[in-house]
Protein backbone atom coordinates (compact mmCIF):
# COMPACT_ATOMS: atom_id res chain seq x y z
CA UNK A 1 47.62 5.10 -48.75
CA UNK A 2 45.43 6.16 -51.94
CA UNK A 3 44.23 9.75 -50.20
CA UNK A 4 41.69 11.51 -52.57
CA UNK A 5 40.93 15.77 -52.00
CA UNK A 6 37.15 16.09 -53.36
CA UNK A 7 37.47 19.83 -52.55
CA UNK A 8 40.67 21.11 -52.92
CA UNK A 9 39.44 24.74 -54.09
CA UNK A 10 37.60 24.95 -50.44
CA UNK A 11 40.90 26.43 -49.24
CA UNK A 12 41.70 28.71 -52.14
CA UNK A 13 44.34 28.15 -54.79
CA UNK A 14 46.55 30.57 -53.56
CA UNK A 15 47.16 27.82 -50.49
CA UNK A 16 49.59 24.74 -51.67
CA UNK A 17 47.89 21.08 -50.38
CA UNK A 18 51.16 19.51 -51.89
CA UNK A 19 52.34 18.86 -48.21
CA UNK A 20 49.76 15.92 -48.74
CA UNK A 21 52.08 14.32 -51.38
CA UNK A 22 54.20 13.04 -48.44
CA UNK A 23 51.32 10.71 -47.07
CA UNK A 24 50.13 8.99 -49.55
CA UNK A 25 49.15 8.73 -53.22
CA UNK A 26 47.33 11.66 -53.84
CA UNK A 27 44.12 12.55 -56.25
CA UNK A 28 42.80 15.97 -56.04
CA UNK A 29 39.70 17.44 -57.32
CA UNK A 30 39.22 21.39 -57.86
CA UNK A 31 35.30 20.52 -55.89
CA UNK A 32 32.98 17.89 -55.68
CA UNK A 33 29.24 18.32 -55.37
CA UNK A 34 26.62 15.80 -55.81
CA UNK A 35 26.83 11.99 -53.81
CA UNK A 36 27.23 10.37 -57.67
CA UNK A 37 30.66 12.29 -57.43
CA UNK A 38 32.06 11.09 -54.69
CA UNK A 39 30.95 7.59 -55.50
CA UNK A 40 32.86 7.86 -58.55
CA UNK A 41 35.79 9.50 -57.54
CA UNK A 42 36.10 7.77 -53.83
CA UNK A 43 35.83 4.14 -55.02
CA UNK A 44 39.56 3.23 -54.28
CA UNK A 45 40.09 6.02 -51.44
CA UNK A 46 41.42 4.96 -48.23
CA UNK A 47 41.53 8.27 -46.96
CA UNK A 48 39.00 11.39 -48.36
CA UNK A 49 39.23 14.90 -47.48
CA UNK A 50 36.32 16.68 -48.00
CA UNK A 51 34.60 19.34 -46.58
CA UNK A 52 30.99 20.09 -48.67
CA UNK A 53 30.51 16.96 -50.64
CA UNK A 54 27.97 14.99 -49.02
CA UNK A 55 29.55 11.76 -46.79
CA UNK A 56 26.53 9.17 -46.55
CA UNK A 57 25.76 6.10 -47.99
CA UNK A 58 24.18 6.96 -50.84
CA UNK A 59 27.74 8.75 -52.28
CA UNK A 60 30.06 6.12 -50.10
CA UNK A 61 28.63 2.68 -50.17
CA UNK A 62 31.14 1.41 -52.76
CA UNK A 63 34.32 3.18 -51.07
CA UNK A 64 35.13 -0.49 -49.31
CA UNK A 65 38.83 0.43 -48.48
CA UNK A 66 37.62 4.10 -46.72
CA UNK A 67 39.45 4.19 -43.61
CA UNK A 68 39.36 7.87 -42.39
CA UNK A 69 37.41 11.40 -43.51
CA UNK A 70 38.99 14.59 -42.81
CA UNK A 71 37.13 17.84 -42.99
CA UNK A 72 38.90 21.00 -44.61
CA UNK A 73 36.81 22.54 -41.95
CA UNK A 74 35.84 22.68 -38.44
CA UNK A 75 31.69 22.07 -39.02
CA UNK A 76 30.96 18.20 -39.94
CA UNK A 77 27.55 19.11 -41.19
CA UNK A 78 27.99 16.85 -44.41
CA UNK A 79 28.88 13.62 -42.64
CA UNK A 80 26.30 11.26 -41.77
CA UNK A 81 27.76 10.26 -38.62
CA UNK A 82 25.74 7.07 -37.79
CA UNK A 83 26.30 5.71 -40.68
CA UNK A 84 30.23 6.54 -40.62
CA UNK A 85 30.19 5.27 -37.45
CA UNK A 86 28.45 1.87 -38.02
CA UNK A 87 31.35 1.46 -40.91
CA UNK A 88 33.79 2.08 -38.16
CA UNK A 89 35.06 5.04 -40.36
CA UNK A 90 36.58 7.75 -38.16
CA UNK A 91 35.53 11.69 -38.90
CA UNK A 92 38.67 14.19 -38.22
CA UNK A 93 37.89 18.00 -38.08
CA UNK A 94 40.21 21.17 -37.80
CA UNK A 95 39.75 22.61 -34.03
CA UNK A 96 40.93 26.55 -34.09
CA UNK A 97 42.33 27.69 -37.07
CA UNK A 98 39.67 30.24 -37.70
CA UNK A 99 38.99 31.61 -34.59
CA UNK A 100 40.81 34.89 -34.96
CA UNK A 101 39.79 35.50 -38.11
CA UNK A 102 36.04 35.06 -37.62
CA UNK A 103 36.08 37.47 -34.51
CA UNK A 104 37.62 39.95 -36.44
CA UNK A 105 35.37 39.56 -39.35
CA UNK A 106 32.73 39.95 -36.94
CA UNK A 107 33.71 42.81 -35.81
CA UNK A 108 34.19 44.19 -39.35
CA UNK A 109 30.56 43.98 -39.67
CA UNK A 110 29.38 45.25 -36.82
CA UNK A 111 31.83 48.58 -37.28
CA UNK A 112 31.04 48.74 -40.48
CA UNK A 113 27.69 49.12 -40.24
CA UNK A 114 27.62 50.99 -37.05
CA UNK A 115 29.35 53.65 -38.12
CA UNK A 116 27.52 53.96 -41.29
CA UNK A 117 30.83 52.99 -43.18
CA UNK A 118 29.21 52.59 -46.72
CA UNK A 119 27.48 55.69 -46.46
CA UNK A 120 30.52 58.04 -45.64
CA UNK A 121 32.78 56.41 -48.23
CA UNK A 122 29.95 56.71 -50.61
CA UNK A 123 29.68 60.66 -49.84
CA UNK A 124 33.00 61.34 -50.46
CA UNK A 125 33.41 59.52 -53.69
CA UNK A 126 30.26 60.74 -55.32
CA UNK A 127 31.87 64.66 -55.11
CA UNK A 128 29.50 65.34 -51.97
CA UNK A 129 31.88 66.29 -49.98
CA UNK A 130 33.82 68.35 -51.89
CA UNK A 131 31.00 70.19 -53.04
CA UNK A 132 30.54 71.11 -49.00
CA UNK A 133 32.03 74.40 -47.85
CA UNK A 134 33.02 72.48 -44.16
CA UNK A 135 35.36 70.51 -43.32
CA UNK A 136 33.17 67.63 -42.15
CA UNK A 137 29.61 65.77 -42.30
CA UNK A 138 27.66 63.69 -40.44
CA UNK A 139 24.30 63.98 -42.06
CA UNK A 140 23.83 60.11 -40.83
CA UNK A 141 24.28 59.52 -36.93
CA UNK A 142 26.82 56.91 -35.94
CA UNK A 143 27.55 55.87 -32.20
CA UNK A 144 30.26 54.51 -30.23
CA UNK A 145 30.80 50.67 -28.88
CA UNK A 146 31.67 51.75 -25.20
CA UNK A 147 29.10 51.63 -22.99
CA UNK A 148 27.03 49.86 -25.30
CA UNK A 149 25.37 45.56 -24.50
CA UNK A 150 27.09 42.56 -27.00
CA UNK A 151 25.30 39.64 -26.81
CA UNK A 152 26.55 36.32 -27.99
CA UNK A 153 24.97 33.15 -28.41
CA UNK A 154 27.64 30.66 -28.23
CA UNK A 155 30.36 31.05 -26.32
CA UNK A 156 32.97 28.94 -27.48
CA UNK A 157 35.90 29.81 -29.03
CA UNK A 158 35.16 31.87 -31.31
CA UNK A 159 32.53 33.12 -29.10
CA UNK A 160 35.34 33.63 -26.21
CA UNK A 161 37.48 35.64 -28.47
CA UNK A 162 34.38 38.32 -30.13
CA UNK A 163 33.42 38.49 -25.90
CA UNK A 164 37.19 40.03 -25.00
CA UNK A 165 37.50 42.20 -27.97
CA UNK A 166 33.79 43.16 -26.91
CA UNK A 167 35.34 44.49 -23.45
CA UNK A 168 38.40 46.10 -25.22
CA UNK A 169 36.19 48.11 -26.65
CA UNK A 170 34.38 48.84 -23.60
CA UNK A 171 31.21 47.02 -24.06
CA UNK A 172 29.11 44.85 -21.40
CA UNK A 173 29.11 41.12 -22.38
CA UNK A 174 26.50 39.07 -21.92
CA UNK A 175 25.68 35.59 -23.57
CA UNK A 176 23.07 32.41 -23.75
CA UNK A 177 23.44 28.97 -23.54
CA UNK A 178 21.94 27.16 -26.21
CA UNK A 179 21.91 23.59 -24.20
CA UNK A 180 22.40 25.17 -21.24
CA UNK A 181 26.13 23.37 -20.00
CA UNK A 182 28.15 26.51 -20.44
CA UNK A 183 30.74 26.98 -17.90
CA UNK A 184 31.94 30.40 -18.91
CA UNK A 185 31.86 32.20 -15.99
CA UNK A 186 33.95 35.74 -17.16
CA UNK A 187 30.37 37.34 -18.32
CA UNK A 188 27.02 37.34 -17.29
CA UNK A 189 24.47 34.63 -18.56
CA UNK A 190 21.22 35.26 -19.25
CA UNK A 191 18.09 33.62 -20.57
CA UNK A 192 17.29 33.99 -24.36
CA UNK A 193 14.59 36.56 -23.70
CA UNK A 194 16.92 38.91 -21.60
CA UNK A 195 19.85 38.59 -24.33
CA UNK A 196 17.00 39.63 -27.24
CA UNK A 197 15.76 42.46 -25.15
CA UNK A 198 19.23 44.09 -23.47
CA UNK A 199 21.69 43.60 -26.60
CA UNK A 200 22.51 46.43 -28.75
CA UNK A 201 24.68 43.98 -30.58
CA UNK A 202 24.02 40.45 -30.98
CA UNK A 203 26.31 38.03 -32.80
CA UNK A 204 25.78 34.42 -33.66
CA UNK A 205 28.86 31.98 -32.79
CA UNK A 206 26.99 28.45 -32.01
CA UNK A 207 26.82 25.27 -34.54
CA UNK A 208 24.09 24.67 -36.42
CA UNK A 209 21.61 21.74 -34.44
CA UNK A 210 17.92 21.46 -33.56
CA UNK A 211 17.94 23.99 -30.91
CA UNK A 212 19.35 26.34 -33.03
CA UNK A 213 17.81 26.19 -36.86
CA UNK A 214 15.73 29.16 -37.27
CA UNK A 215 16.85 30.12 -33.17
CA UNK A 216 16.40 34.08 -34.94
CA UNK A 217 13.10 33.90 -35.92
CA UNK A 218 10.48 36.53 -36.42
CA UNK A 219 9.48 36.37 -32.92
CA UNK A 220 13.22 36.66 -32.12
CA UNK A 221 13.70 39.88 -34.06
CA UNK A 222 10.38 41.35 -32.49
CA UNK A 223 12.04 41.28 -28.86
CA UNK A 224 14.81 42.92 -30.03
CA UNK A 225 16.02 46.52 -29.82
CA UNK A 226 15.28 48.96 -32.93
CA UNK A 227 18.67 50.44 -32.81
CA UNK A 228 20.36 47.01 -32.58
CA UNK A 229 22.54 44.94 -34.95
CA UNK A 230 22.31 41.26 -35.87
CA UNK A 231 25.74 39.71 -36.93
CA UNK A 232 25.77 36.09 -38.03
CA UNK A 233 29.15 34.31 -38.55
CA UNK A 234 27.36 31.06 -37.49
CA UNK A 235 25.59 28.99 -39.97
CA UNK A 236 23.16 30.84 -42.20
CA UNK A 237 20.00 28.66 -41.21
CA UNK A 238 20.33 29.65 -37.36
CA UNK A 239 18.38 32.86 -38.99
CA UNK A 240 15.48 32.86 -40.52
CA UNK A 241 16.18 34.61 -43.58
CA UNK A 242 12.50 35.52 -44.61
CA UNK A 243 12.22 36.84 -40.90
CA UNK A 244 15.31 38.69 -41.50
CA UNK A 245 14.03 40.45 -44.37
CA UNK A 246 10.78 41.60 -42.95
CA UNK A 247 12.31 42.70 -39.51
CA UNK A 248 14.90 45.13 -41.82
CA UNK A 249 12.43 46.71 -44.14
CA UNK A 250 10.26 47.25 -41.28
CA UNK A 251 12.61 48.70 -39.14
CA UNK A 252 11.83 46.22 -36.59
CA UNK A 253 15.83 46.01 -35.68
CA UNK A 254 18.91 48.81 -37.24
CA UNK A 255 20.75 46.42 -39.63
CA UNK A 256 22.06 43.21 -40.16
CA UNK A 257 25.73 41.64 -41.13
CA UNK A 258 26.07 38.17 -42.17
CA UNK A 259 28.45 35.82 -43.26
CA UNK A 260 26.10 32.63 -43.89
CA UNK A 261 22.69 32.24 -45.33
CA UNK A 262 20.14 29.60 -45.39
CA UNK A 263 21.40 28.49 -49.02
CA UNK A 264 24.70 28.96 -50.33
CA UNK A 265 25.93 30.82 -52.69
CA UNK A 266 23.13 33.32 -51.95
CA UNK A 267 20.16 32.61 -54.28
CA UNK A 268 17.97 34.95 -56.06
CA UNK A 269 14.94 33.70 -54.75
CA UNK A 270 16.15 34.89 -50.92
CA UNK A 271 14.26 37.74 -50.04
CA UNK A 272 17.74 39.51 -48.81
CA UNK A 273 18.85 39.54 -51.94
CA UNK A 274 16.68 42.24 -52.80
CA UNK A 275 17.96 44.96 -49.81
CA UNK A 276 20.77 46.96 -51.45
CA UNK A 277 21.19 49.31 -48.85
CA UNK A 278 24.55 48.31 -47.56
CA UNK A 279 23.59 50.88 -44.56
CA UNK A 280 21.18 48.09 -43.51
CA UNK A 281 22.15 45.18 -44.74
CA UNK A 282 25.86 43.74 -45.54
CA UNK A 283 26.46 40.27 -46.98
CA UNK A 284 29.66 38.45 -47.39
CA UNK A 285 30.03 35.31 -49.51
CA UNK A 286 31.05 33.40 -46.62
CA UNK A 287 34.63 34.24 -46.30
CA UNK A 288 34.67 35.33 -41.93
CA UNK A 289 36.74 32.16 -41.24
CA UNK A 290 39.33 32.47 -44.87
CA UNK A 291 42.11 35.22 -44.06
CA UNK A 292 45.38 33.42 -46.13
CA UNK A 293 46.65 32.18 -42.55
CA UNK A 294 43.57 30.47 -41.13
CA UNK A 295 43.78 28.13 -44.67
CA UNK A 296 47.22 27.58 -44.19
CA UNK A 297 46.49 26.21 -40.82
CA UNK A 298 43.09 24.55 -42.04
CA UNK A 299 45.40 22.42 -44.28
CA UNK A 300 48.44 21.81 -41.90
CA UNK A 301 45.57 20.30 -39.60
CA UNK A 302 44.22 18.17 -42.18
CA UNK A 303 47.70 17.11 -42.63
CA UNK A 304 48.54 16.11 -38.92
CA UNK A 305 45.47 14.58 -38.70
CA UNK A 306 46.13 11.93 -41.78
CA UNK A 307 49.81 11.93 -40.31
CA UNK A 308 48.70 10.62 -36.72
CA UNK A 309 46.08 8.44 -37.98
CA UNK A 310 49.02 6.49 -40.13
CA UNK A 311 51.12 6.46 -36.91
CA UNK A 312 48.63 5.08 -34.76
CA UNK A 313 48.67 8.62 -32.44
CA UNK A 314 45.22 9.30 -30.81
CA UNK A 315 43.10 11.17 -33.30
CA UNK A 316 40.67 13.75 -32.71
CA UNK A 317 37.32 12.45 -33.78
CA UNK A 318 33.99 13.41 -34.14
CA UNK A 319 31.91 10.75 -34.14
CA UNK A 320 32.38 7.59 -32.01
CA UNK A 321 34.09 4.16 -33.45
């Protein structure tokens, strides 16, 4: 089968795809942005991997021989899944392979800038504290985790794993339900109001939708502790980035880490581009989900999902065919 990899750089290229070499005849581009792309380079694909480049009509309407779309990637946000399914084309993600690695990189954040990481590392390396005539400093206050409220909206997975390394570390869980069909039962649930109000940490785990674009808005922040920090490993337009901005220069909540923004890479124009204070703002070019071994297994499940489609196994799909 003619397989063609629009994105290939999506999983670094320190990560081999050769493994795809046994399924088919292969075509791989380093990325692939706009829909006149893909329709150029998809014309004769059977099978497309993607996981960015737009999959619609407008970029696949003269792919005739597409059979299947797999997604370097757990979110499907690109595909246009009525129109995939109307073509009968099935949409394969990658369940799982991040999960570790996001809750740890969410947890990076969160340390990082609760115990005023930057700052510290800072003092020391600017002479500070070897100018000092003790042995330590802590001019900035920092605080523990124990004892302290993590809220989480979405508990899923990823949102599963954050919640028990929350309670390692001694904190009280509690979580929302976006759509309200939840059946984690481990932690309390509460209402969105009581999750703004009690959390001293809150971090975002749910997929991008209706009820969740812009679900941290400005009147979000406002119910929100002072003291408490926002963490968003989600998808960057669950926040409202202009909101975001204004709550942290006015102090209306502590800090802020985040993975994702509204657009991406981070543009100029983005009013959080303009906070340099790393003590109150950190901003990673989403990498939460990319440690070496999550890729590895991003692309071994891209792999066994093209293998059991050409077997005739049952396939994991996304959208209905």
């Amino acid at each position: 089968m003619k397989i063609v990899v629009l994105e290939r750089n999506s999983v670094g290229p320190d990560i081999p795809v050769d493994c795809f070499e046994e399924l088919g005849e292969v075509t791989i581009y380093r990325n692939t942005v706009s829909a006149q792309e893909v329709r150029e380079r998809t014309r004769d694909a059977e099978i497309i991997v993607a996981n960015k480049s737009p999959m619609n009509e407008e970029a696949l309407r003269e792919a005739r021989d597409l059979k299947l779309i797999c997604e370097f990637a757990t979110g499907f946000d690109n595909c246009d899944l009525p129109y995939l399914s109307s073509r009968k084309i099935p949409v394969c993600n990658v369940v799982g392979y991040s999960t570790e690695m996001v809750a740890q990189h969410t947890f990076t954040l969160a340390l990082a800038l609760s115990q005023k990481l930057m700052h510290y590392d800072n003092y020391v390396k600017s002479g500070e504290y070897s100018a000092q005539d003790r042995f330590s400093n802590f001019d900035v206050p920092f605080n523990e985790l124990a004892g302290k409220t993590w809220g989480i909206v979405g508990m899923g997975n990823i949102g599963q794993q954050v919640a028990r390394i929350a309670k390692a570390f001694g904190c009280e869980v509690i979580f929302t339900s976006v759509t309200g069909r939840s059946t984690v039962t481990e932690y309390r649930k509460v209402d969105k109001d009581t999750l703004l109000r009690e959390s001293d940490f809150l971090s975002l785990h749910c997929p991008l939708s209706d009820l969740t674009r812009n679900y941290i808005d400005g009147a979000a922040l406002q119910k929100m502790k002072k003291s408490a920090i926002l963490v968003n490993v989600a998808r960057g337009r669950v926040v409202d980035n202009m909101a975001l901005y204004e709550a942290l220069e006015n102090g209306t909540i502590a800090a802020a880490g985040l993975d994702v923004l509204e657009d991406e890479p981070l543009r100029l124009t983005n009013p959080l581009s303009r906070i340099k204070d790393s003590g109150k703002l950190i901003i990673t070019p989403h990498l939460a989900w990319g440690s070496v071994e999550a890729r590895m297994r991003c692309v071994q499940g891209v792999y066994d999902n093209i293998r059991a489609f050409q077997s005739g196994s049952p396939i994991h799909v996304v959208n209905p065919v």
